[in-house]
Protein backbone atom coordinates (compact mmCIF):
# COMPACT_ATOMS: atom_id res chain seq x y z
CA UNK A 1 84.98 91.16 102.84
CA UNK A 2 87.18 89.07 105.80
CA UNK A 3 90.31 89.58 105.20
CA UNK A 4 92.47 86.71 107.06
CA UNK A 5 94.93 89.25 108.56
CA UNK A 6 96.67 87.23 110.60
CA UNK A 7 98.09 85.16 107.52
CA UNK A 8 98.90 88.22 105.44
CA UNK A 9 101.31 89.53 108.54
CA UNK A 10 102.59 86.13 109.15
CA UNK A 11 103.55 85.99 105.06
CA UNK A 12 104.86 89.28 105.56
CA UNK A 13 107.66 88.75 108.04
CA UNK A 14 108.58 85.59 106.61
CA UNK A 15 108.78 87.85 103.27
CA UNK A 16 111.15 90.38 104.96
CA UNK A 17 113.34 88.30 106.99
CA UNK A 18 114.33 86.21 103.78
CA UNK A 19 117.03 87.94 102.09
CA UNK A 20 116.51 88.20 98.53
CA UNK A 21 118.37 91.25 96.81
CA UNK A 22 118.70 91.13 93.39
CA UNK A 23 120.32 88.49 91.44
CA UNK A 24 120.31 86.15 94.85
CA UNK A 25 116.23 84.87 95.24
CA UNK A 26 116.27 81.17 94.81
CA UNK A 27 115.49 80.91 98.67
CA UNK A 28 112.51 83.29 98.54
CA UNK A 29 111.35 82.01 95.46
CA UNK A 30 111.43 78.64 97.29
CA UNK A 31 109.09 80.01 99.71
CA UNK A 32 106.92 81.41 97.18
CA UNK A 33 106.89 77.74 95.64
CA UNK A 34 105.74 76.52 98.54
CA UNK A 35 103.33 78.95 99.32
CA UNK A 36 101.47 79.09 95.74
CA UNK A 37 101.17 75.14 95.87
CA UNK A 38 99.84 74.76 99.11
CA UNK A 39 97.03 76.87 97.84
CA UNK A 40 96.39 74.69 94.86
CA UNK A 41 97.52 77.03 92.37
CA UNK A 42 99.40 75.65 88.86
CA UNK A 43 102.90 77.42 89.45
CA UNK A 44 105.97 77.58 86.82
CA UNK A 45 109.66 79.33 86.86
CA UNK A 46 110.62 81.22 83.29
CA UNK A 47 113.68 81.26 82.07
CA UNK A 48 114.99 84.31 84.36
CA UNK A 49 113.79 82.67 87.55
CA UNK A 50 110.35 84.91 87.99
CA UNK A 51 107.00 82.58 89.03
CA UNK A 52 104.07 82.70 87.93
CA UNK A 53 100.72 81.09 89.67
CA UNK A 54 97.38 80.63 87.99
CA UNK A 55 94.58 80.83 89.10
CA UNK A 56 91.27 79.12 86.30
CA UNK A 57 88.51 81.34 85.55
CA UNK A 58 85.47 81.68 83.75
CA UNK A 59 87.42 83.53 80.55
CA UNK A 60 90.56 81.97 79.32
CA UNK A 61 90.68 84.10 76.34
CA UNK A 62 91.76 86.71 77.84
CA UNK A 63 94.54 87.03 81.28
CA UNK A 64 94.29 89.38 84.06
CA UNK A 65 97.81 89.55 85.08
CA UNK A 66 98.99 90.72 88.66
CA UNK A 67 102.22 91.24 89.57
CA UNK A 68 104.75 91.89 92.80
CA UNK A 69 108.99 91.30 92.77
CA UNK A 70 110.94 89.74 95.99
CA UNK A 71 114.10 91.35 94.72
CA UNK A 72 115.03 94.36 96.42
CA UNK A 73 118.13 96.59 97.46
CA UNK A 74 121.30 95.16 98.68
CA UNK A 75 124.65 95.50 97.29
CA UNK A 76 127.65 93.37 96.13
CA UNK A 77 131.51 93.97 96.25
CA UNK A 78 133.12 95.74 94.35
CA UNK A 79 136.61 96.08 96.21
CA UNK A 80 138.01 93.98 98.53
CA UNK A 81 140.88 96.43 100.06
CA UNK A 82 143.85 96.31 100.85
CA UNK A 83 143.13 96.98 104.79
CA UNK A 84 140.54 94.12 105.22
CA UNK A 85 137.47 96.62 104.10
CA UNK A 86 135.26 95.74 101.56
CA UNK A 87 133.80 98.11 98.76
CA UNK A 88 130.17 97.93 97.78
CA UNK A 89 128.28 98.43 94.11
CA UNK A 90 124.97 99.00 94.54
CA UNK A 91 122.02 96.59 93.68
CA UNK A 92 119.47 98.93 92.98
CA UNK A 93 118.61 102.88 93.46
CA UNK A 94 119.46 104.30 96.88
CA UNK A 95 121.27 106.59 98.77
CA UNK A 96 124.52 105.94 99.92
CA UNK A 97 123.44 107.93 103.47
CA UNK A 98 120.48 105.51 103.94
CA UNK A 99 122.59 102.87 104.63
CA UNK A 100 125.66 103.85 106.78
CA UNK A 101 125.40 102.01 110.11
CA UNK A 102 123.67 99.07 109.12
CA UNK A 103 124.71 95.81 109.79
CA UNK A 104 124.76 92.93 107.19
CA UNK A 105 125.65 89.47 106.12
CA UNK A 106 128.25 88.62 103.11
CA UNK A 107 127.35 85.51 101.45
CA UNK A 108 129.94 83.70 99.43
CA UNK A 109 130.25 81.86 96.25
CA UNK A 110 129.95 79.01 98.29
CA UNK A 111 126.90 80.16 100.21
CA UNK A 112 129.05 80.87 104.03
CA UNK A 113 127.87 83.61 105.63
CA UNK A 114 129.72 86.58 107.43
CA UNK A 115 128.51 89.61 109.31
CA UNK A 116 129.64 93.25 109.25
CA UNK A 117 128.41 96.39 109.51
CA UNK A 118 128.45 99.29 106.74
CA UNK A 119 130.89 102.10 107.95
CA UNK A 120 132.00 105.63 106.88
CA UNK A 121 135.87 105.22 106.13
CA UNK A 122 136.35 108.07 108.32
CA UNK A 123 133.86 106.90 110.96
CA UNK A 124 135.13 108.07 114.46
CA UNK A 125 135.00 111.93 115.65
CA UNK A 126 137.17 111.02 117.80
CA UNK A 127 140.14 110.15 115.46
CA UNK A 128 138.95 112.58 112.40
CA UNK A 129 137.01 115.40 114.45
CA UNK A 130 134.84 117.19 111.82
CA UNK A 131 136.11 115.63 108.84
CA UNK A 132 133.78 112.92 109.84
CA UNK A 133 130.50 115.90 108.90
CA UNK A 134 132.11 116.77 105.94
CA UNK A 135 132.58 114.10 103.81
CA UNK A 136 130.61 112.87 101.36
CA UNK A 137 128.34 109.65 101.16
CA UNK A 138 129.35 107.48 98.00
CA UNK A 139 131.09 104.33 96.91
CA UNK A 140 134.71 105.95 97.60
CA UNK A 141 133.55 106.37 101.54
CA UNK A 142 131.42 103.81 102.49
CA UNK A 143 132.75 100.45 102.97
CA UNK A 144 131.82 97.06 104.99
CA UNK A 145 133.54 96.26 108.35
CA UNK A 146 133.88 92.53 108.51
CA UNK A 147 133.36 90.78 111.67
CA UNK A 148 136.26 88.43 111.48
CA UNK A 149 140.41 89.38 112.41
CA UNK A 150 141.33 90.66 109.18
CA UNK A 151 143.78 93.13 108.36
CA UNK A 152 144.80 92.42 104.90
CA UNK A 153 143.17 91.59 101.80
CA UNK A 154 144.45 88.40 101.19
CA UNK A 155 143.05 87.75 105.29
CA UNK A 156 139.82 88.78 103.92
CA UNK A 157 139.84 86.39 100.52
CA UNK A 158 141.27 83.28 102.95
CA UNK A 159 137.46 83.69 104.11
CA UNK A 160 136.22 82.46 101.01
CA UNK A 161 134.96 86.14 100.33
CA UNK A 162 136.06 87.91 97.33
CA UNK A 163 134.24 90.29 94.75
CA UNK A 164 131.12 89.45 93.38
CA UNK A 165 129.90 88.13 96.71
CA UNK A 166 126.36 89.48 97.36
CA UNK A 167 125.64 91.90 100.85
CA UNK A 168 122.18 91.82 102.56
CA UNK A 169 120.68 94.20 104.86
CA UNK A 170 119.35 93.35 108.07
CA UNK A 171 115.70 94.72 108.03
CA UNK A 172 115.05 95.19 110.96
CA UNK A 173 111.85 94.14 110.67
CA UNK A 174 109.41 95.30 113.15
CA UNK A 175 105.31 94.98 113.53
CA UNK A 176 103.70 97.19 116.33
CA UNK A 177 100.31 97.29 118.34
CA UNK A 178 99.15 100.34 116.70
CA UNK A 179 99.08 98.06 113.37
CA UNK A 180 102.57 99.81 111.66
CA UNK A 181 105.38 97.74 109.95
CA UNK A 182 108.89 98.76 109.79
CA UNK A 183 111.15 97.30 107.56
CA UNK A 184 113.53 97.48 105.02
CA UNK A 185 112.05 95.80 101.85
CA UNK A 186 108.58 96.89 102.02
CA UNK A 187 109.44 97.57 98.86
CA UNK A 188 108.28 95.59 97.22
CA UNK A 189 107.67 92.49 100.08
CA UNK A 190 104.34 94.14 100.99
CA UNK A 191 103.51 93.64 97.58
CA UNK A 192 103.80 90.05 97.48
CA UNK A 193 102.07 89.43 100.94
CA UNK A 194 98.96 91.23 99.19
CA UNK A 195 99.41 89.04 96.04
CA UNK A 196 99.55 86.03 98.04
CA UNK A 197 96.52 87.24 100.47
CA UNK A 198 94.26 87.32 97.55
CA UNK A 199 95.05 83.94 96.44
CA UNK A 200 94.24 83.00 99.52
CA UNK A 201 90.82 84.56 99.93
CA UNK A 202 89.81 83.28 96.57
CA UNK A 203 90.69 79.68 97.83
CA UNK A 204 88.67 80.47 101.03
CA UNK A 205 85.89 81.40 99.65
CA UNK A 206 85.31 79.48 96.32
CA UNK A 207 85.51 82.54 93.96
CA UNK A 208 86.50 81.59 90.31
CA UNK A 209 87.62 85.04 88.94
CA UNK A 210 86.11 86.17 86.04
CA UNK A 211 89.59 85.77 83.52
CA UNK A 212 92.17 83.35 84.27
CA UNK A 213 94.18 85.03 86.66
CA UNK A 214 98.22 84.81 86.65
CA UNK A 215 100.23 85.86 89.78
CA UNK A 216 103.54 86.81 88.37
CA UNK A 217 106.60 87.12 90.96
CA UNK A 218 109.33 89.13 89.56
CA UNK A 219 112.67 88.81 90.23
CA UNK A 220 114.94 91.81 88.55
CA UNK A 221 112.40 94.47 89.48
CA UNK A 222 114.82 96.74 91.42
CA UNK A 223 117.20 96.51 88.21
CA UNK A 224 114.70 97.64 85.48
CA UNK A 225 113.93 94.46 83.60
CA UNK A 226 111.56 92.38 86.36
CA UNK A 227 109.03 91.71 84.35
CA UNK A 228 109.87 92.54 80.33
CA UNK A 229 109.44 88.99 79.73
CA UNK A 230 107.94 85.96 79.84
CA UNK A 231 104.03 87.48 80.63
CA UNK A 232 101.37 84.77 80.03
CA UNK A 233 100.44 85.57 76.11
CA UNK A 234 96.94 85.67 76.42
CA UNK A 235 97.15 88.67 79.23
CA UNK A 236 95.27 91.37 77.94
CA UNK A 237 94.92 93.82 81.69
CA UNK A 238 98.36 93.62 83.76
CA UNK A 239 98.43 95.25 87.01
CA UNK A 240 101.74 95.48 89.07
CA UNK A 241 101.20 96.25 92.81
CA UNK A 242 103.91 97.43 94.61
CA UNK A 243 104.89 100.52 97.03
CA UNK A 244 102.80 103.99 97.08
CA UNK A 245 105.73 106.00 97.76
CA UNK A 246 104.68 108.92 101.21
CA UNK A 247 105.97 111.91 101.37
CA UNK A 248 106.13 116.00 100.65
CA UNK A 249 103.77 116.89 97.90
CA UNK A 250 101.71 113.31 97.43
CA UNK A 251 98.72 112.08 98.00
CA UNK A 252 99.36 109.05 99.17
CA UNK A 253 99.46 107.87 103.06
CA UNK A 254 100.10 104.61 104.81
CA UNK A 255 96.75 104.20 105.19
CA UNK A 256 95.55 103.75 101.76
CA UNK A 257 95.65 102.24 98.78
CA UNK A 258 97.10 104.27 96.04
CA UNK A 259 96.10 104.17 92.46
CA UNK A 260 99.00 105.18 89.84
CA UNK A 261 98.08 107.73 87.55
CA UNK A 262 101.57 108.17 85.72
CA UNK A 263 104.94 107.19 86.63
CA UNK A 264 108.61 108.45 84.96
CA UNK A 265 107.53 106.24 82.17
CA UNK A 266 104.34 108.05 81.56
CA UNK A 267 100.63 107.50 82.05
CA UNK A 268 98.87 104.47 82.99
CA UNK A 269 95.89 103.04 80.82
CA UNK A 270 92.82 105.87 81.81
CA UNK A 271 90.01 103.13 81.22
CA UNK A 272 92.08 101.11 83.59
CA UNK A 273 92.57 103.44 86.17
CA UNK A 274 89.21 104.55 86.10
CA UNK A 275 87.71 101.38 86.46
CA UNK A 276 89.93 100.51 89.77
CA UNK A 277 88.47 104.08 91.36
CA UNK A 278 85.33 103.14 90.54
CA UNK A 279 85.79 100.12 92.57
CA UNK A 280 87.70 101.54 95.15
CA UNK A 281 85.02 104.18 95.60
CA UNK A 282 82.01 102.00 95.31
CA UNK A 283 83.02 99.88 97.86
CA UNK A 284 84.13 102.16 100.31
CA UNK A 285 87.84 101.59 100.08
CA UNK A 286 90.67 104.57 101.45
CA UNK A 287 92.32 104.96 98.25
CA UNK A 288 94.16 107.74 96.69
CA UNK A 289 95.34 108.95 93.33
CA UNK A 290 99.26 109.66 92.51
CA UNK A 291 101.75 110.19 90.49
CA UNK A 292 105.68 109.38 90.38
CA UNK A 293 107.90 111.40 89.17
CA UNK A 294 110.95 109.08 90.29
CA UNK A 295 109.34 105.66 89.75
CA UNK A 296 109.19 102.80 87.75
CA UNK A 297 107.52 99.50 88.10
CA UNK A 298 106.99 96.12 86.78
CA UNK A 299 103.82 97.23 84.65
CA UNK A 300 106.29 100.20 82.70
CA UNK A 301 108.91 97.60 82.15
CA UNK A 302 106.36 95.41 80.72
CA UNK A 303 104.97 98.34 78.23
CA UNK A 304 108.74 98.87 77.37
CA UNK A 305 109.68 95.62 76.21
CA UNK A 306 106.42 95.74 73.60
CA UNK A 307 104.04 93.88 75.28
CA UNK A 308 100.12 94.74 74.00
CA UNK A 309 98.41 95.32 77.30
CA UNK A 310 96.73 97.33 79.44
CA UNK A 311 98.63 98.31 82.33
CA UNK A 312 97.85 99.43 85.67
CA UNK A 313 99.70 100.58 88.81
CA UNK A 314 98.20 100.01 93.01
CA UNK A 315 99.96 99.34 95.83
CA UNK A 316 100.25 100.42 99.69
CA UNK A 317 101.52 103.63 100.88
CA UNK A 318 105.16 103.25 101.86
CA UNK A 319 106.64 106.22 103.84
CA UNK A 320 110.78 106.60 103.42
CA UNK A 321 111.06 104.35 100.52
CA UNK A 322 114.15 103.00 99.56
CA UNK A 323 115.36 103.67 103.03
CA UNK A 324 113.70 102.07 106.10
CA UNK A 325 110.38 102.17 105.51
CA UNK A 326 107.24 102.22 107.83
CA UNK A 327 103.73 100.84 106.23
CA UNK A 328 100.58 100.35 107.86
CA UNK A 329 98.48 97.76 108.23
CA UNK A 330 95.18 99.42 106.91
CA UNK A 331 97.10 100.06 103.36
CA UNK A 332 97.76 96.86 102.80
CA UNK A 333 94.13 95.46 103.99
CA UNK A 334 92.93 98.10 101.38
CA UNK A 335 95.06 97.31 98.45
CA UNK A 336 94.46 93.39 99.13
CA UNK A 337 90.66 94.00 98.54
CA UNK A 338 90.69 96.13 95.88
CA UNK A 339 93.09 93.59 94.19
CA UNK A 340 89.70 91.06 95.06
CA UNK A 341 87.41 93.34 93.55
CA UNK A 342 88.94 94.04 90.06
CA UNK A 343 89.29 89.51 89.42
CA UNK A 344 85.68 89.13 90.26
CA UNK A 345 84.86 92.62 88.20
């Protein structure tokens, strides 16, 4: 199986250096637009804003359903204060230490753009010796320096920016020789590059899957509700694929592809899983088993909302998730053809 690397990477980057956090993805779903369509696929937007791509096969009775979100972290203010700093509420579930130092741009009702960088309100040693140690990481401490002469609130809102306004994080986005990625966003980014990566082998290679096949790009993932509506009614198997989530006491490494056992919503459909190991083992694939005791995806928001399906959870192993994560290459590769496997199964 030839995977066309060099397109999945390319997808990738163009993935992370989009901004899309939560509640602000009409430009990545643009690029998604673009992308399904120049691959032939029938594409439409629901309601909420998700996509969804299909893809003909030989059964249209019943749907195989994958999906992958382009929302992730990011934050929005809350505060803007009375010294020119602005407050952030989160967009998403992180921790307020895995952000501190990061620079990032505030986009306005209007859609102008301003830079700044995410600061402890007691930053300097120099000024606050160790105070600076001591305190705490949360809402009441962190705060966004602007990069613009303002002193004052009312210097800040002059701007154009007031609360609401939505704050992206520079990713940072990074792709070595020895075939690692490091980026904010992996989660869930690498998700979609693997979605898009088996459209595109399918169109390479003439392979009509053996159900009709939907691709469905969720947008609200990072806030619970991605996809809890709108699935294609005739899905019967849905499959979300998104981050494998490395570290102390899992299986999973960023070299495979991991298969979900059970989540914090609870298990995922045995015949399911078993069926994707048999693949994965049959054909030779690195693959793991895991489960997540802090996790949710779109497959368990799907189940919650009372859809009748069969769900299933893969995706690439992810080390510091939700903070800047590091993937490799080989996980993705893995979970791309494993994805291949289970349409033409």
């Amino acid at each position: 199986m030839n995977i066309d690397l060099n397109y999945t990477k390319d997808a990738l980057n163009k993935l992370l250096t989009t901004p899309s956090p939560t509640g602000f993805t009409d430009n990545i779903m643009k690029f998604m637009l673009n992308e399904f369509t120049s691959l032939g696929l029938e594409t439409k937007f629901t309601e909420k804003g998700a996509l969804i791509a299909t893809i003909k096969g030989e059964n249209d009775d019943s749907h195989k359903t994958l999906s992958a979100h382009v929302d992730t972290l990011g934050a929005m203010i809350r505060e803007v204060k009375s010294n020119g700093r602005l407050k952030l509420s989160q967009l998403g579930g992180y921790d307020w230490h895995s952000i501190e130092g990061e620079f990032v741009k505030i986009v306005t009702s209007d859609e102008k753009e301003y830079t700044g960088t995410i600061v402890l309100n007691k930053a300097s040693v120099h000024v606050h010796g160790s105070k600076t140690n001591k305190q705490e990481r949360d809402e009441n401490s962190i705060e966004i320096r602007i990069d613009e002469n303002v002193k004052t609130k009312e210097d800040v809102e002059k701007l154009g920016i007031n609360v609401g306004d939505f704050i992206t994080f520079d990713p940072r986005t990074t792709f070595t020789d020895s075939g690692f990625i490091k980026s904010r966003h992996l989660d869930d980014k690498a998700g979609v590059a693997i979605l898009l990566s088996i459209a595109k082998y399918l169109k390479d290679n003439n392979i009509k899957p053996n159900n009709t096949t939907n691709l469905f790009i969720s947008n609200y993932e990072e806030v619970g509700h991605g996809s809890s509506a709108s699935i294609p009614e005739k899905t019967s198997e849905f499959i979300a694929i998104d981050m494998a989530a490395v570290g102390e006491g899992q299986t999973s490494t960023e070299y495979k592809v991991t298969i979900c056992a059970k989540d914090s919503s609870g298990p995922y459909d045995y015949e399911l899983r078993k069926e994707l190991i048999h693949l994965a083992k049959e054909n030779h694939l690195n693959y793991a088993i895991d489960l997540y005791p802090h996790y949710g995806s779109d497959a368990s928001a799907a189940l919650r909302s009372g859809h009748d399906i069969r769900a299933g959870l893969i995706g690439p192993g992810v080390d510091s998730s939700h903070a800047h994560e590091r993937c490799h290459i080989d996980s993705i590769e893995n979970t791309i053809k494993l994805g291949i496997l289970y349409l033409e199964n």
